[in-house]
N, C-alpha and C. Protein backbone atom coordinates (compact mmCIF):
# COMPACT_ATOMS: atom_id res chain seq x y z
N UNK A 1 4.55 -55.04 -39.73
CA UNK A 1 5.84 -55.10 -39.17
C UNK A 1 5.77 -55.13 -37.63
N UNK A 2 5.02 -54.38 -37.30
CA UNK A 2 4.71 -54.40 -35.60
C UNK A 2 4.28 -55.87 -35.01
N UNK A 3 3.71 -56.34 -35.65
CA UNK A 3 2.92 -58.15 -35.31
C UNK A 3 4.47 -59.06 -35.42
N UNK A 4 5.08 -58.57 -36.42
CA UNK A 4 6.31 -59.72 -36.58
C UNK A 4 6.94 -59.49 -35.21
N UNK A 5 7.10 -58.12 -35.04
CA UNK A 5 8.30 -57.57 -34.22
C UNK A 5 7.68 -58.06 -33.01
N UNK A 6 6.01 -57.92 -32.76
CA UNK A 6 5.49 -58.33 -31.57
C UNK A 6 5.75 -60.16 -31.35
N UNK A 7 5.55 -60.79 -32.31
CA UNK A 7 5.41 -62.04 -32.21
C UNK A 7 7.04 -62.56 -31.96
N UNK A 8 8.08 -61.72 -31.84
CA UNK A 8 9.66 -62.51 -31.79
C UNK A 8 9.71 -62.07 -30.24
N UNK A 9 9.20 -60.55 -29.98
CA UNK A 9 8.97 -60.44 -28.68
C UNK A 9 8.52 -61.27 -27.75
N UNK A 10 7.71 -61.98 -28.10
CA UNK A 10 6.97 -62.89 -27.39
C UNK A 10 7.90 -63.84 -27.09
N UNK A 11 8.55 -64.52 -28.46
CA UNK A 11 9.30 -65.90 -28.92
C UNK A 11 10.68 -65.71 -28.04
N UNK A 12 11.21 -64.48 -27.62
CA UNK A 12 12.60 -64.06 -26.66
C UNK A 12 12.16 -64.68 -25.62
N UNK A 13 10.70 -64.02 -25.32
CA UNK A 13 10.42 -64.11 -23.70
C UNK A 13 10.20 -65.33 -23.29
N UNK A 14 9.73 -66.37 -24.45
CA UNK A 14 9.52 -67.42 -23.52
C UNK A 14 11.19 -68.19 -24.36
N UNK A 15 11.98 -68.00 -24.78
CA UNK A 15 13.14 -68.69 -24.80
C UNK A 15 13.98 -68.11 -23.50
N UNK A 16 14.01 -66.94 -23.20
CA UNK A 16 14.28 -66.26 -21.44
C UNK A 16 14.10 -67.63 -20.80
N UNK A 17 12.45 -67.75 -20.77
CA UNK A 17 12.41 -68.70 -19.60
C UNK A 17 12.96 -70.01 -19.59
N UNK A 18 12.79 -70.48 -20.72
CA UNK A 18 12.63 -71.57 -20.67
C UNK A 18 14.51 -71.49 -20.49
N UNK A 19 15.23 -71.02 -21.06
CA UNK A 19 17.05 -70.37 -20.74
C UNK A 19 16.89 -70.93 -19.15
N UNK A 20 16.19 -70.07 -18.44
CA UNK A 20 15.94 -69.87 -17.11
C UNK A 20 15.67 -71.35 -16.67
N UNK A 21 14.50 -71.97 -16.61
CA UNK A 21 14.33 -73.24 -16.33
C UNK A 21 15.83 -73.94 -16.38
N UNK A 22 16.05 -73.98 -17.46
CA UNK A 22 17.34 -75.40 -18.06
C UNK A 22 18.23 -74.54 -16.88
N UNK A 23 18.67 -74.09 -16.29
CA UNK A 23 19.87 -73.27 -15.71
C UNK A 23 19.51 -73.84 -14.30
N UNK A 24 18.27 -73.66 -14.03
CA UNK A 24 17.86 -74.16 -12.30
C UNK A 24 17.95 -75.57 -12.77
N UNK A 25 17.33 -76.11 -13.40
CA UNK A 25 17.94 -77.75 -13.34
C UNK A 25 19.51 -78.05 -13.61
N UNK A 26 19.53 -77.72 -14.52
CA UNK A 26 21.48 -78.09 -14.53
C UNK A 26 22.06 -77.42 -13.28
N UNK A 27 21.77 -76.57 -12.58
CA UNK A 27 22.53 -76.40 -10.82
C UNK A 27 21.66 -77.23 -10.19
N UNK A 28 20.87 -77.81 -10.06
CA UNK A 28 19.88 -78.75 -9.18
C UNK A 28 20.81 -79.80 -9.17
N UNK A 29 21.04 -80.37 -10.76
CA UNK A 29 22.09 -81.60 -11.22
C UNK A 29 23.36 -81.42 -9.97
N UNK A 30 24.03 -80.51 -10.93
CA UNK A 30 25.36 -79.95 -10.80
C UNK A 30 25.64 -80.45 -9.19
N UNK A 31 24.55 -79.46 -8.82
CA UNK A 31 25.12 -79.41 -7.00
C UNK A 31 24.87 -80.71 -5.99
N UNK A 32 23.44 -81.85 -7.02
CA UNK A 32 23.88 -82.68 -6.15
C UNK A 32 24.88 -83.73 -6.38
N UNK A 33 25.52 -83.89 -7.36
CA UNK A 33 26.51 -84.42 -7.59
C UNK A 33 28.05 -84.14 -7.07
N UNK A 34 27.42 -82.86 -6.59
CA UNK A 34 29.03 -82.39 -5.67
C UNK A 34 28.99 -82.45 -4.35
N UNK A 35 27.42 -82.71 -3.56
CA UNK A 35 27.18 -83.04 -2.57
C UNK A 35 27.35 -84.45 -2.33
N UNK A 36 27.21 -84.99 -3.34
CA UNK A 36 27.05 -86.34 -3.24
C UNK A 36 28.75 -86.95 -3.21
N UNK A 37 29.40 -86.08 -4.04
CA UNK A 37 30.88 -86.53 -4.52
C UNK A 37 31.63 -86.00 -2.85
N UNK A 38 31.25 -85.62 -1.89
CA UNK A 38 32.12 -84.44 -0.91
C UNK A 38 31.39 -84.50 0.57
N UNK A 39 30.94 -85.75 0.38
CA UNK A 39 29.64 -86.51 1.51
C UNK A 39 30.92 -87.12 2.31
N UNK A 40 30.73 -86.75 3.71
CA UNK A 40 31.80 -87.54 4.64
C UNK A 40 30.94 -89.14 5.07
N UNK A 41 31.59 -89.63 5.20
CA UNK A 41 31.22 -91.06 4.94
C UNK A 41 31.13 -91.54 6.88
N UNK A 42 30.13 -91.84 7.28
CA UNK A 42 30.21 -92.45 8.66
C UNK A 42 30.33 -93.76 9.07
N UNK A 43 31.23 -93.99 9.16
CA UNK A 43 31.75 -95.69 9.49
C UNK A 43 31.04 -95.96 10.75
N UNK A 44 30.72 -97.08 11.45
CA UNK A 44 30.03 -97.99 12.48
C UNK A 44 31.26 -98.29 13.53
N UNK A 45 30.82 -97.51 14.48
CA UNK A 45 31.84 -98.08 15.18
C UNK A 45 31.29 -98.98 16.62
N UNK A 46 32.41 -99.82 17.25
CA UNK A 46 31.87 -100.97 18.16
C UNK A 46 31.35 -99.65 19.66
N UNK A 47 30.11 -100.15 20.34
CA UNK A 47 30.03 -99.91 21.09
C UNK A 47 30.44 -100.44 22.56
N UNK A 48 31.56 -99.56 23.60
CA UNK A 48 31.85 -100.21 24.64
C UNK A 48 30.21 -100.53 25.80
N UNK A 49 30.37 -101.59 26.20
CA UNK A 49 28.87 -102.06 26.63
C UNK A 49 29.39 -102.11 28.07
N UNK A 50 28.91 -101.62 28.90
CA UNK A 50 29.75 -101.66 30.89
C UNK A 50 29.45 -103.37 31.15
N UNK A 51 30.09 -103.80 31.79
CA UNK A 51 29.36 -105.33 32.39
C UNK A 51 29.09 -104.67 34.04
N UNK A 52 27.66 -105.62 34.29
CA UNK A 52 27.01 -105.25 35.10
C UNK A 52 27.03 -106.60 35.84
N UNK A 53 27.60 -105.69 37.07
CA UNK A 53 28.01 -107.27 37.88
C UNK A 53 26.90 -107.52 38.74
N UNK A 54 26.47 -108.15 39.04
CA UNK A 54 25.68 -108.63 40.39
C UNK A 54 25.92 -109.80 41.43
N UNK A 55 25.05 -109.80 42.39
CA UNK A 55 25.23 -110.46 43.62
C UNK A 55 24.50 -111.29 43.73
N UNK A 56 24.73 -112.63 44.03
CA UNK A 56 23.51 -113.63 44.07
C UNK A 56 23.81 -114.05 45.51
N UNK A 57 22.59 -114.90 46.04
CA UNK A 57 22.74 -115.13 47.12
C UNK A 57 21.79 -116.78 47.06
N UNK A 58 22.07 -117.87 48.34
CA UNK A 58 21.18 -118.92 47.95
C UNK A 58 19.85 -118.64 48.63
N UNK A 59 18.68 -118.93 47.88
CA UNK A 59 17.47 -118.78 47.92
C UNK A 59 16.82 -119.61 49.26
N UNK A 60 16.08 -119.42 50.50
CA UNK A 60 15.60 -120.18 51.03
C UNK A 60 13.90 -119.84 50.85
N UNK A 61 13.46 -121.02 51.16
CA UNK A 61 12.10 -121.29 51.35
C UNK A 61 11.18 -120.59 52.07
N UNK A 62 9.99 -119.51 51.98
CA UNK A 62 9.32 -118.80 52.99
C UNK A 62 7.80 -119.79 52.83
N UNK A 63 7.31 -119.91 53.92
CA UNK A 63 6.09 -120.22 53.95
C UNK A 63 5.18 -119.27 54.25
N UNK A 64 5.11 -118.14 54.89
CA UNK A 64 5.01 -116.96 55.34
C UNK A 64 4.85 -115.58 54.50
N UNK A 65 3.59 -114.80 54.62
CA UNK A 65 3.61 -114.13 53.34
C UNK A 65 5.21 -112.89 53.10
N UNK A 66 5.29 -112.43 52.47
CA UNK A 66 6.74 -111.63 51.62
C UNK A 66 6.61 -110.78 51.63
N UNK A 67 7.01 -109.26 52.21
CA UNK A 67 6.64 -108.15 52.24
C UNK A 67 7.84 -107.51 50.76
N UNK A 68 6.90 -106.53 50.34
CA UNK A 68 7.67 -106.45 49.09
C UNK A 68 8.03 -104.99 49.02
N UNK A 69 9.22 -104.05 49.15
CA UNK A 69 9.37 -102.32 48.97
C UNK A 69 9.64 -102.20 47.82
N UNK A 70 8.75 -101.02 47.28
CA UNK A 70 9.89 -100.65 45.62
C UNK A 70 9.56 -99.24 45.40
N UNK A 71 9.52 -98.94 44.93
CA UNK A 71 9.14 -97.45 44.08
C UNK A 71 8.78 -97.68 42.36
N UNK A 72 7.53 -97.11 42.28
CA UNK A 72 7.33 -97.25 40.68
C UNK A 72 5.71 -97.10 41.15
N UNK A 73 5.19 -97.32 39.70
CA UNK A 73 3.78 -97.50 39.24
C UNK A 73 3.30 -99.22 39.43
N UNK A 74 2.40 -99.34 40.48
CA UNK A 74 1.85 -100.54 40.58
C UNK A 74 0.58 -101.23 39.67
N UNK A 75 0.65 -102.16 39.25
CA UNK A 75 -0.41 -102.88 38.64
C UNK A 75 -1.13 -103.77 39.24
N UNK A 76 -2.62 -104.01 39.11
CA UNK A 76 -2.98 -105.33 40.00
C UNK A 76 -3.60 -105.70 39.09
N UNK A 77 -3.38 -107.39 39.54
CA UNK A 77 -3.24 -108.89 38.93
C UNK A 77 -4.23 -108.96 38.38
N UNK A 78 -5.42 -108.66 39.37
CA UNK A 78 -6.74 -108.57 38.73
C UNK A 78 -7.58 -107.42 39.86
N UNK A 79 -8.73 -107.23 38.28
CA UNK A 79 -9.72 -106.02 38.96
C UNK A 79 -10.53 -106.82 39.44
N UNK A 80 -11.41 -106.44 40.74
CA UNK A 80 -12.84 -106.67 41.08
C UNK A 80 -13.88 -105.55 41.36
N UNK A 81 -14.97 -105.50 40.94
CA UNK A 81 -15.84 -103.90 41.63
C UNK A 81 -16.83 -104.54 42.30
N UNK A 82 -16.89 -103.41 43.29
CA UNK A 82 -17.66 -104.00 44.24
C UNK A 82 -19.03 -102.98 44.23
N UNK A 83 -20.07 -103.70 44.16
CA UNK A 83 -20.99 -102.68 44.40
C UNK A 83 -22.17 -103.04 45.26
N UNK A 84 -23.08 -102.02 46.03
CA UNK A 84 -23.90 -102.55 46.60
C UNK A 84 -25.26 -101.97 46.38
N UNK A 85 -26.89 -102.64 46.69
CA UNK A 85 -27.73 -102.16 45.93
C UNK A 85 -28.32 -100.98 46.62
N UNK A 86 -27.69 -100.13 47.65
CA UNK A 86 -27.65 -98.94 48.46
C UNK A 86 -26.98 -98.69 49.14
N UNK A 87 -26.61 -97.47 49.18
CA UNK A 87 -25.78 -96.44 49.83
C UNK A 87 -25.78 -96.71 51.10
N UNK A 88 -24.71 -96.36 51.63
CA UNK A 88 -24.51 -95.78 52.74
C UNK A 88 -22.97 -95.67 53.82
N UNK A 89 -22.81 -95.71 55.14
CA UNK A 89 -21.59 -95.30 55.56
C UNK A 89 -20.92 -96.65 55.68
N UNK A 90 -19.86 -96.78 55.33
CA UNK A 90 -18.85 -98.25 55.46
C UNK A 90 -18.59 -97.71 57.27
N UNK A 91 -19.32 -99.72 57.58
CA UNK A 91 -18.98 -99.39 59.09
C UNK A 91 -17.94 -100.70 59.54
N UNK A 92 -17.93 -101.80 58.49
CA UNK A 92 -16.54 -102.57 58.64
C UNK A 92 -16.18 -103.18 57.35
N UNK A 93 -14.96 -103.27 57.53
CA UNK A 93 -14.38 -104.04 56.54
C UNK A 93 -14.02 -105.76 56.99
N UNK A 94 -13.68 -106.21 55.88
CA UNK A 94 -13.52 -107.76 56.15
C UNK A 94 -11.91 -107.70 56.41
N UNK A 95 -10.96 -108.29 57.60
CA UNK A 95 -9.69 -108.35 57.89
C UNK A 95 -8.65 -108.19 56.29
N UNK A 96 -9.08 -109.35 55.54
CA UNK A 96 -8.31 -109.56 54.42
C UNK A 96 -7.81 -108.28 53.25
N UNK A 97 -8.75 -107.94 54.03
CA UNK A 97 -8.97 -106.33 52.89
C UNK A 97 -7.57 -105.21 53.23
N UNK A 98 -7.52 -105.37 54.63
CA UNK A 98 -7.03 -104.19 55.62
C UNK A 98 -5.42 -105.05 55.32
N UNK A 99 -5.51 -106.40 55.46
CA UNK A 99 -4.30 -107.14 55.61
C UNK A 99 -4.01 -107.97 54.36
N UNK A 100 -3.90 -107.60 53.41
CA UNK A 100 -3.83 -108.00 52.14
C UNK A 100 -3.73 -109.38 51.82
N UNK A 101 -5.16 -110.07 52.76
CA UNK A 101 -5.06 -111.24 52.59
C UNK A 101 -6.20 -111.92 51.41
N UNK A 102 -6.57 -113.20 52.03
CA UNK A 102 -7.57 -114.08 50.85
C UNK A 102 -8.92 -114.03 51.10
N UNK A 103 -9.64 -114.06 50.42
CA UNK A 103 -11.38 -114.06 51.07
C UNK A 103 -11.77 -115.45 49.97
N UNK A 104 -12.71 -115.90 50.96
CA UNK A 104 -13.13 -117.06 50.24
C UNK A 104 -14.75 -116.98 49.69
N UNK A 105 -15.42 -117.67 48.74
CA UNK A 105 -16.72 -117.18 48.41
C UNK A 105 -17.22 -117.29 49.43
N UNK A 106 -18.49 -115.96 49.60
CA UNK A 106 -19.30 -116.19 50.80
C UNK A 106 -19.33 -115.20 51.54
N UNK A 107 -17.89 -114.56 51.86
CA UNK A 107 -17.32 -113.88 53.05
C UNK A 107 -17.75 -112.40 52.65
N UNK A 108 -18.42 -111.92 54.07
CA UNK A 108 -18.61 -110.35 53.70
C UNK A 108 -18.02 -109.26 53.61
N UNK A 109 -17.68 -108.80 52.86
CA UNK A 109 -16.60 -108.26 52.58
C UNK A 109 -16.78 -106.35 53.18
N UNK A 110 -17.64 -105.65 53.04
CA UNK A 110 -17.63 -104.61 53.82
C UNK A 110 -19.09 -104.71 54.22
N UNK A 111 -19.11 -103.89 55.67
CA UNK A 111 -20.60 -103.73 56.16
C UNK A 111 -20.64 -102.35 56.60
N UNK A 112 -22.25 -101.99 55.81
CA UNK A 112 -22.82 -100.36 55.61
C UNK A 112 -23.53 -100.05 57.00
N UNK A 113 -23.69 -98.57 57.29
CA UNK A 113 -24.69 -98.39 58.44
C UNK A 113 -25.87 -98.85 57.37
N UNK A 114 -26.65 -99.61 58.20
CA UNK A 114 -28.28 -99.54 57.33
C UNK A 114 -29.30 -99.02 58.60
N UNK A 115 -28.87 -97.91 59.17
CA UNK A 115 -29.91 -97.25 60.10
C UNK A 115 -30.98 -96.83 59.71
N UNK A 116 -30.61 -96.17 58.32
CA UNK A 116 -31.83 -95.45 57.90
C UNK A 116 -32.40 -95.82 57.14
N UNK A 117 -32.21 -97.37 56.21
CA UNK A 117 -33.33 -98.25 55.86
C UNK A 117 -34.13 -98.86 57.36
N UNK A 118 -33.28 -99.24 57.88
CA UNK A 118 -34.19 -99.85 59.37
C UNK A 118 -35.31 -98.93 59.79
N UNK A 119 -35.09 -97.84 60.04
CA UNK A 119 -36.19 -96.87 59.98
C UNK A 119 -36.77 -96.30 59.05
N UNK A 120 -36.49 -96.96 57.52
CA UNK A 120 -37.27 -96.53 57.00
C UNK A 120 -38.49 -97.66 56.83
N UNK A 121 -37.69 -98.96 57.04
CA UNK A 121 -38.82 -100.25 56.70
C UNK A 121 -39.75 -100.25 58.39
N UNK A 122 -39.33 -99.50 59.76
CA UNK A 122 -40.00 -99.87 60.69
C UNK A 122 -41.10 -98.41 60.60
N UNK A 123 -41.10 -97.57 59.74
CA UNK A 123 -41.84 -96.91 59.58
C UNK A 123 -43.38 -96.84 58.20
N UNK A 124 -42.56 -97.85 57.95
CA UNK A 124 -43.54 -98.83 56.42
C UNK A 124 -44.32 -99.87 57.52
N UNK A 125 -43.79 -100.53 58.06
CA UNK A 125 -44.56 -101.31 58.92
C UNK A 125 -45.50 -100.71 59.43
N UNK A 126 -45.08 -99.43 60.42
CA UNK A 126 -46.32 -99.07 60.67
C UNK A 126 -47.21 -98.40 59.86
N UNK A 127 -47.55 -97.90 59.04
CA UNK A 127 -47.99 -97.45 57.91
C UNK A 127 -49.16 -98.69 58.01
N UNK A 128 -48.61 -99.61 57.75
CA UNK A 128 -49.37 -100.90 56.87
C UNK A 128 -50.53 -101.12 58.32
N UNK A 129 -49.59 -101.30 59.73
CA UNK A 129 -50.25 -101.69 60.43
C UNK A 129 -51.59 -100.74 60.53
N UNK A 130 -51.42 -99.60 60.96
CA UNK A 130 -52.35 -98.34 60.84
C UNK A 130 -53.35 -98.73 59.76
N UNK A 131 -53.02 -98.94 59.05
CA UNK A 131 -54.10 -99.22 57.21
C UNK A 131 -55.02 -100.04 57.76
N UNK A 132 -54.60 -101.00 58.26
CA UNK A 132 -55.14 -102.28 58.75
C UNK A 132 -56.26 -102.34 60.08
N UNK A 133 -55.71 -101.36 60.82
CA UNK A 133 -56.34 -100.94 61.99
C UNK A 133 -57.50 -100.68 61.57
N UNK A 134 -57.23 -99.57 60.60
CA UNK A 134 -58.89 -98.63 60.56
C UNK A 134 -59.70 -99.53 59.57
């Protein structure tokens, strides 16, 4: 008698749940159908757009380079790197550089102190000469 009584015990508990389950789905249902039925509806409406007037003026001809002011983040047209096969102090630049002009192939474009290769190659010289001496 105890096994029967145990085994309906059992058979309540899981009809409980499963009671339980069906109840959270039928309000799951329920509620979105009343959300759905009680949904305010948002219509499209026209946007007023400002008109933006401007000023034109007639264009003349510059032959002469264009100086240009703005404010913002600048980009350039194109990269070049410049490198050289030793160090040392920049003692000129080429005009175009300073004056944002054109360089044509050929043209030197910055010049280094080379003092201290000069003394280092007039001190190789003598070296060699000395070698030679003795």
């Amino acid at each position: 008698m105890k096994k029967v009584l145990g085994y309906i015990g059992v058979g309540l508990r899981e009809v409980f749940w499963i009671a339980i389950a069906g109840g959270v789905i039928f309000g799951g249902i329920t509620g979105f159908n009343y959300l759905g039925e009680n949904r305010t509806i948002v219509e499209a409406a026209p946007v007023v757009r400002p008109v933006t007037l401007v000023e034109t003026i007639d264009l003349e001809a510059i032959a002469t380079p264009l100086p240009i002011r703005g404010e913002g983040f600048v980009q350039p047209f194109r990269i070049a790197n410049l490198a050289s096969q030793v160090g040392g102090q920049v003692i000129g630049l080429h005009p175009a550089i300073t004056e944002r002009g054109i360089f044509k192939q050929g043209d030197i474009l910055v010049r280094l102190d080379d003092s201290a290769e000069r003394a280092s190659l007039t001190q190789t010289i003598a070296n060699i000469e000395g070698t030679q001496a003795r």
